[in-house]
C-alpha atoms as a PDB file:
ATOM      1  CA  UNK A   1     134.334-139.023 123.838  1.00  0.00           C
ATOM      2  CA  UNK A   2     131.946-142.158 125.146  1.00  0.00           C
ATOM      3  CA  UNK A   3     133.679-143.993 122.152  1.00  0.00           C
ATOM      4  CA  UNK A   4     137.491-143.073 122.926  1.00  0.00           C
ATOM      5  CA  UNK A   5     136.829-143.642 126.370  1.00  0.00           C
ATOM      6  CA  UNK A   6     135.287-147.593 125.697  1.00  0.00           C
ATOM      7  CA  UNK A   7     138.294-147.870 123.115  1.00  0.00           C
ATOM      8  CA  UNK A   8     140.729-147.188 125.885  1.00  0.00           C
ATOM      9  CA  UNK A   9     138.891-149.073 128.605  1.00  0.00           C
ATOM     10  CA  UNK A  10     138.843-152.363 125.959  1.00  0.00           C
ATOM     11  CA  UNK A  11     142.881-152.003 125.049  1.00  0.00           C
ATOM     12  CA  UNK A  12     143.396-151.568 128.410  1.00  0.00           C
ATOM     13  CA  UNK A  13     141.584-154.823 129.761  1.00  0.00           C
ATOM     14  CA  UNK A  14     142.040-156.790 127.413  1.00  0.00           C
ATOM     15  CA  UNK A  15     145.367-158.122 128.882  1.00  0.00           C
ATOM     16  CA  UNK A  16     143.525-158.792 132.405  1.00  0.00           C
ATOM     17  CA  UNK A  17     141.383-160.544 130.754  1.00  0.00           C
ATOM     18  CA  UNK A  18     143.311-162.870 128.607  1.00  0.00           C
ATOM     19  CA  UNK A  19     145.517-163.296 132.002  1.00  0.00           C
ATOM     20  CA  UNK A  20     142.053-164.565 133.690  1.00  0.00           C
ATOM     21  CA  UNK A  21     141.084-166.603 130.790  1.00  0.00           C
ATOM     22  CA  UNK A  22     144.322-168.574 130.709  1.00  0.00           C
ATOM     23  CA  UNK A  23     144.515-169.058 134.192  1.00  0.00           C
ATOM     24  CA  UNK A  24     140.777-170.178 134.572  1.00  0.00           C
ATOM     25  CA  UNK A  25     139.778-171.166 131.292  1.00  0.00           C
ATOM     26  CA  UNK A  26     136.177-169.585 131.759  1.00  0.00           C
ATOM     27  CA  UNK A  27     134.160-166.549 130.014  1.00  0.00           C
ATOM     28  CA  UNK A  28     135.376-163.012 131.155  1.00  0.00           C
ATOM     29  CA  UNK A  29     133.375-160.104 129.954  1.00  0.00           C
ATOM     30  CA  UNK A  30     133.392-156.436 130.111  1.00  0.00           C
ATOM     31  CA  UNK A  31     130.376-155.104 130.422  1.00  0.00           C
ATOM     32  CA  UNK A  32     128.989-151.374 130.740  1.00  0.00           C
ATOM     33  CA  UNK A  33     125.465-149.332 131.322  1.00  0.00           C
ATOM     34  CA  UNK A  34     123.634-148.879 128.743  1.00  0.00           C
ATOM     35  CA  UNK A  35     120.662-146.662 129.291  1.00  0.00           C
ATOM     36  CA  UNK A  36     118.558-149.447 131.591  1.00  0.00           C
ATOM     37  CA  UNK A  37     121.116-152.563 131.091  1.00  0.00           C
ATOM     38  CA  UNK A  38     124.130-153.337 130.800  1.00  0.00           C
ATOM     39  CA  UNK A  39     126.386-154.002 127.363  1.00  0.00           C
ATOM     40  CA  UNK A  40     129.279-156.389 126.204  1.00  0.00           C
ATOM     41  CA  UNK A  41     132.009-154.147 125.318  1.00  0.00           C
ATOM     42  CA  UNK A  42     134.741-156.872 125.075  1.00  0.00           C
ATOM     43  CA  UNK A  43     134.944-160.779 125.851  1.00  0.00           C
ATOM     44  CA  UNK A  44     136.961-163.789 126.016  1.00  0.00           C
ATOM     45  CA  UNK A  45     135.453-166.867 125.524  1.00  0.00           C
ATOM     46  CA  UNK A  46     136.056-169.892 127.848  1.00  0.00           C
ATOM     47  CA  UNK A  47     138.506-172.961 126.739  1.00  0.00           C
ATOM     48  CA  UNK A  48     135.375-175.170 127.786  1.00  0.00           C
ATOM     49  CA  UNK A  49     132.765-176.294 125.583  1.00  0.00           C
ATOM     50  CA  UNK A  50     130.881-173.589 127.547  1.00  0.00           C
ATOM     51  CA  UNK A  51     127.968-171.813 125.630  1.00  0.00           C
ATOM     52  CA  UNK A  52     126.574-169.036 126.847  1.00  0.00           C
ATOM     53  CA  UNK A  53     124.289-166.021 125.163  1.00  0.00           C
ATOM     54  CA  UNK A  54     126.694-163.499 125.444  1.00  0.00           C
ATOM     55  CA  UNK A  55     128.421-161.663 123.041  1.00  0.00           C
ATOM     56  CA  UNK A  56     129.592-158.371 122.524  1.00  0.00           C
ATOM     57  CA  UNK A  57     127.321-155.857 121.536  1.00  0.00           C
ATOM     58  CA  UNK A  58     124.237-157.947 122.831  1.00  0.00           C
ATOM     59  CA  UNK A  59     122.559-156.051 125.872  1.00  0.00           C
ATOM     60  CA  UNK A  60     121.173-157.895 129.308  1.00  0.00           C
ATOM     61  CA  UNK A  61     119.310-156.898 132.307  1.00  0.00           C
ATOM     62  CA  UNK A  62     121.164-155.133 135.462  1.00  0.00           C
ATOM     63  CA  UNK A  63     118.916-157.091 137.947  1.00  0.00           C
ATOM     64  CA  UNK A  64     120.089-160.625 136.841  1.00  0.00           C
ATOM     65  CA  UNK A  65     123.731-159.828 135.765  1.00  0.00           C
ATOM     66  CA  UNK A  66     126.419-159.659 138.381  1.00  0.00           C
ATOM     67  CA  UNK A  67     127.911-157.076 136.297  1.00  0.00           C
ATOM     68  CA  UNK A  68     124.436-155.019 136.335  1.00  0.00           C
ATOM     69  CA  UNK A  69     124.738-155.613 140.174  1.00  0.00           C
ATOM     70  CA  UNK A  70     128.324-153.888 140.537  1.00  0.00           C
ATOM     71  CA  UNK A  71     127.531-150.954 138.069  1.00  0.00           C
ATOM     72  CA  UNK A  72     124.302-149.839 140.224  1.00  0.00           C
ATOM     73  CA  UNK A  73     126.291-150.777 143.392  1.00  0.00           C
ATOM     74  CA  UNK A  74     128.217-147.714 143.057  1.00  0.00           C
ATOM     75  CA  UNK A  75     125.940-145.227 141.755  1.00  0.00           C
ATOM     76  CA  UNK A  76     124.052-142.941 144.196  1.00  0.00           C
ATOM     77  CA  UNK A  77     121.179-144.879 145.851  1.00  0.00           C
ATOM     78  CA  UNK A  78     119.236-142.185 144.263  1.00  0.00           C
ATOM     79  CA  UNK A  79     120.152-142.830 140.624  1.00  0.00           C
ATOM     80  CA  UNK A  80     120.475-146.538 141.134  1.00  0.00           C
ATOM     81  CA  UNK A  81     116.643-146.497 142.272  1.00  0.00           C
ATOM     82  CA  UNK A  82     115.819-144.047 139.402  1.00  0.00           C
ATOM     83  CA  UNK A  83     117.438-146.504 136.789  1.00  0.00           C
ATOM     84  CA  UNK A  84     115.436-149.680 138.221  1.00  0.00           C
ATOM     85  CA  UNK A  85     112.268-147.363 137.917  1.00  0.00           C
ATOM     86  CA  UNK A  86     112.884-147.849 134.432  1.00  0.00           C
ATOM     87  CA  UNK A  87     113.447-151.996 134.364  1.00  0.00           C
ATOM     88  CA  UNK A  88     110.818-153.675 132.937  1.00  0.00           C
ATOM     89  CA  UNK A  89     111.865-156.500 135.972  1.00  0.00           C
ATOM     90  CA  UNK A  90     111.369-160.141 132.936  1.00  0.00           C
ATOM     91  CA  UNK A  91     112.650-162.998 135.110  1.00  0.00           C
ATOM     92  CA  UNK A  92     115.042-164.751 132.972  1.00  0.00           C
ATOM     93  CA  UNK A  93     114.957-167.843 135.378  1.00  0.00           C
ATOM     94  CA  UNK A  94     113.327-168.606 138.612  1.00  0.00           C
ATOM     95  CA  UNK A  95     116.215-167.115 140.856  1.00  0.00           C
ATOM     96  CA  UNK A  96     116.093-163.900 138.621  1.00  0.00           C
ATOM     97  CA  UNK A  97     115.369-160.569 141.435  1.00  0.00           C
ATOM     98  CA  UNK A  98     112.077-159.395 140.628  1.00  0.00           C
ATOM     99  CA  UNK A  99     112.034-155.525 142.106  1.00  0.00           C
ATOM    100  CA  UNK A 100     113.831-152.605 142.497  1.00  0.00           C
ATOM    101  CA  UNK A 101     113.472-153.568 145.942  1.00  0.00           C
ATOM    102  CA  UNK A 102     115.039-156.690 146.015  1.00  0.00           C
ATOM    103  CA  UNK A 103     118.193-155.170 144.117  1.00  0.00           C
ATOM    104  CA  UNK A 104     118.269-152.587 145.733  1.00  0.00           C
ATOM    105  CA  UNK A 105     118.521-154.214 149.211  1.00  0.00           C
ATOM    106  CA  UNK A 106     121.511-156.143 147.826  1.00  0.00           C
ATOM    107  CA  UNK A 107     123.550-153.383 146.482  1.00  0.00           C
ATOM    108  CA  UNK A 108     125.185-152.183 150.149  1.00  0.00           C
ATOM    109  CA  UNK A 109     126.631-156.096 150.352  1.00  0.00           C
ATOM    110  CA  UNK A 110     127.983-156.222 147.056  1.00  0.00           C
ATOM    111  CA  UNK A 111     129.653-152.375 147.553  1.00  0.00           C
ATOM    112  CA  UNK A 112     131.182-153.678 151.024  1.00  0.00           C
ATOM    113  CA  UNK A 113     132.633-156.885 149.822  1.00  0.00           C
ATOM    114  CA  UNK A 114     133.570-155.674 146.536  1.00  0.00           C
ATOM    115  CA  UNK A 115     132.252-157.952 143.857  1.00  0.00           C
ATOM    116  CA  UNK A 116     128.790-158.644 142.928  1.00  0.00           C
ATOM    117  CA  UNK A 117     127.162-162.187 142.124  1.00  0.00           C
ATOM    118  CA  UNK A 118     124.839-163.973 139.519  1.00  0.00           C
ATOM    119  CA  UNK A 119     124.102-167.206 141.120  1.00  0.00           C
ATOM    120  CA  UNK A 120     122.237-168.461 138.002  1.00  0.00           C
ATOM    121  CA  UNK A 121     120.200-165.717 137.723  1.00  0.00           C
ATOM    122  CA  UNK A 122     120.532-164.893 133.991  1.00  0.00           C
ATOM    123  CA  UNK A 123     121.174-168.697 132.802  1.00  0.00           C
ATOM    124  CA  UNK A 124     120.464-171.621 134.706  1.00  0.00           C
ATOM    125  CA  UNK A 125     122.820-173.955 136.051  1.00  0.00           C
ATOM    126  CA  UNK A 126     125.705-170.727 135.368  1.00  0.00           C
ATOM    127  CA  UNK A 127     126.950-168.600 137.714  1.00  0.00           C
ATOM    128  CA  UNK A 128     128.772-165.059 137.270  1.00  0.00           C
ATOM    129  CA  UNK A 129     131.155-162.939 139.598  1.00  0.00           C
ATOM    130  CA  UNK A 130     131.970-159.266 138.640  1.00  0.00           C
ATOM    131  CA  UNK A 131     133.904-156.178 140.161  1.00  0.00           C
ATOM    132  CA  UNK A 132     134.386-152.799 139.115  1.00  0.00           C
ATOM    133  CA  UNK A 133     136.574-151.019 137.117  1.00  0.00           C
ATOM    134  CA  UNK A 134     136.903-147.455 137.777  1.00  0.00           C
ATOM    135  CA  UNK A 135     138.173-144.167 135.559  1.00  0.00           C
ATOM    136  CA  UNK A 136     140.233-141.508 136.597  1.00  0.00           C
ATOM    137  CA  UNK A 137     137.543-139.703 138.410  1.00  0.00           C
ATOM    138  CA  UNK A 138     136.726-142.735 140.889  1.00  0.00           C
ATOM    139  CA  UNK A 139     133.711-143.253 138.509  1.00  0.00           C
ATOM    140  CA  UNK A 140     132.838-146.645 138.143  1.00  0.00           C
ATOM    141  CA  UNK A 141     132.796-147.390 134.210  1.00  0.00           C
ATOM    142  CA  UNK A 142     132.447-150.682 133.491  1.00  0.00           C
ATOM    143  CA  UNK A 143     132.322-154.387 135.292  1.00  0.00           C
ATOM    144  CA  UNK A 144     135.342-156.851 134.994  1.00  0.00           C
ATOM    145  CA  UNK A 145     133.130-160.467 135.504  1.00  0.00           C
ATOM    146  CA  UNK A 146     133.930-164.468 135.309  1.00  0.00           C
ATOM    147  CA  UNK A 147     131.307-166.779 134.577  1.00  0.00           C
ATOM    148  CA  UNK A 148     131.611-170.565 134.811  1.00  0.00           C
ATOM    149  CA  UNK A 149     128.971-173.059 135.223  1.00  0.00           C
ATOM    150  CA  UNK A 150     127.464-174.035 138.955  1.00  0.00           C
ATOM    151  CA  UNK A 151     129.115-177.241 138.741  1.00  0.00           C
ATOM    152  CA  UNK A 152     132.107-175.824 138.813  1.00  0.00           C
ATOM    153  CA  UNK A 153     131.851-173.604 141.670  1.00  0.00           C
ATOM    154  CA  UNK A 154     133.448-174.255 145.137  1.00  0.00           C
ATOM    155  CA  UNK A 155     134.118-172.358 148.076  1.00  0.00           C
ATOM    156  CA  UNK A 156     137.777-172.177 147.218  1.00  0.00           C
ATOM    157  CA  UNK A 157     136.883-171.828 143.574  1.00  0.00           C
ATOM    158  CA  UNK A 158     134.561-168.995 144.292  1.00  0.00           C
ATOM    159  CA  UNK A 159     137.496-167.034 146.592  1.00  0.00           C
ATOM    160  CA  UNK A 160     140.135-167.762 144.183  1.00  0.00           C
ATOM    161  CA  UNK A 161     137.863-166.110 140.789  1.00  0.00           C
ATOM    162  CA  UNK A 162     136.963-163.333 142.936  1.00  0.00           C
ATOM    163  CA  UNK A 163     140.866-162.476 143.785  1.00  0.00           C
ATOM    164  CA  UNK A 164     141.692-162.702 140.797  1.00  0.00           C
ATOM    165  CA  UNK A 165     139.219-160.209 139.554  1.00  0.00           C
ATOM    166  CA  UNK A 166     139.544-157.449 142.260  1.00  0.00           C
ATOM    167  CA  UNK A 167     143.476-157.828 141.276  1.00  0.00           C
ATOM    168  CA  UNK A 168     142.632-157.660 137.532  1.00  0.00           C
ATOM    169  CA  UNK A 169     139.826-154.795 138.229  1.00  0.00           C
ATOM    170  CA  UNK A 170     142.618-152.928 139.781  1.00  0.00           C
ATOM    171  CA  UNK A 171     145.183-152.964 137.681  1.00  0.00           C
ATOM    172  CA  UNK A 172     142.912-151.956 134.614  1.00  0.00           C
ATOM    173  CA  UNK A 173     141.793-148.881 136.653  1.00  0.00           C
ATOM    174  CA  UNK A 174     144.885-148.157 137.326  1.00  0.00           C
ATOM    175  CA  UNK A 175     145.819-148.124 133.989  1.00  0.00           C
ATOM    176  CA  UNK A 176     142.759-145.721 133.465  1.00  0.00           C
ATOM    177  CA  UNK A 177     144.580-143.569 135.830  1.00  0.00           C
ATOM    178  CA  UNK A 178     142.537-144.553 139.128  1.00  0.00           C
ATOM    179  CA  UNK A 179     144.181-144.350 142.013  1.00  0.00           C
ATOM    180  CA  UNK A 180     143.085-145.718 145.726  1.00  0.00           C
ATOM    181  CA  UNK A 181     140.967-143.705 147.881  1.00  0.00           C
ATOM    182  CA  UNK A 182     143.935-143.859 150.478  1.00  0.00           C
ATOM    183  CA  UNK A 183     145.988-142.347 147.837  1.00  0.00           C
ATOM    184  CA  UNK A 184     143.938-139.972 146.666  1.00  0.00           C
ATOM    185  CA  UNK A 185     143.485-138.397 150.278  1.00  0.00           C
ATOM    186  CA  UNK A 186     146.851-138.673 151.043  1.00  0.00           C
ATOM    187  CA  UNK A 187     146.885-135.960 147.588  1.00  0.00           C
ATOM    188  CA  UNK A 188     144.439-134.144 149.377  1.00  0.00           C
ATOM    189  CA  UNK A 189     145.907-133.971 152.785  1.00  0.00           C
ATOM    190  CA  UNK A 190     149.303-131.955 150.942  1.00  0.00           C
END
């Protein structure tokens, strides 16, 4: 069922992410939890001469990953804390978080504004954005992210990547059969 379910979720996003690739011309992965990290499940690589150690199939931390970040986000502060118990916490660069703690404290933010940040704490002198894509169930089951090198980043930059991937994280739930919360309690309210 796991497998069906990742086929779907892949099909599915893959045109959201070729639509963000085109239209940025950076790295968009799909990433999902994997026991006490996260995995590639799909990518699209940037038109730059941008190389980067993902690829799918390869695992990396949830404390340095801004997908990582979004998939403990919106698990129960319970479970999120139990899965850090199990991080062995290897700082990948000097900016890398380096407790449960220090995630932790960070996961309310990145549930209220929506989108979670690597700010080159995987791979220096790289930066990652990430939201979450949800099932039918409201479940968060994956993370939608953008990553483009520091140089690159702006304000504007930053604002405009970050639209684009709530839209994009949207429409693949959607597709999942997600709908809104204010949807789904106008369903409950009849």
């Amino acid at each position: 069922a796991k497998a069906l379910e990742s086929v779907d979720l892949v099909r599915e996003a893959d045109v959201e992410m070729r639509r963000i690739g085109e239209a940025t011309r950076e790295a968009v992965h799909l990433g999902a939890f994997d026991e006490d990290a996260i995995i590639y499940i799909h990518k699209i690589d940037a038109d730059y001469g941008l190389r980067m150690q993902s690829r799918i199939g390869r695992r990396n931390p949830l404390h340095s990953t801004a997908i990582g970040k979004v998939l403990l986000a919106w698990m129960n502060p319970a479970e999120a804390r139990d899965v850090l118990s199990h991080v062995e916490f290897r700082k990948s660069t000097q900016k890398s978080l380096a407790s449960a703690e220090a995630v932790l404290s960070i996961l309310p933010r990145v549930r209220e504004q929506g989108y979670g940040e690597d700010n080159e704490e995987q791979e220096e002198g790289l930066q990652c954005l990430a939201v979450p894509v949800f099932d039918r169930f409201g479940r968060v089951i994956a993370g939608l992210s953008i990553s483009f090198p520091t140089m690159r980043c702006g304000a504007d930059t930053k604002s405009h990547y970050v639209a684009l991937l709530k839209q994009s994280g949207l429409a693949i739930s959607t597709r999942l059969g997600y709908r809104e919360a204010t949807e789904q309690a106008a369903v409950a309210q009849s």
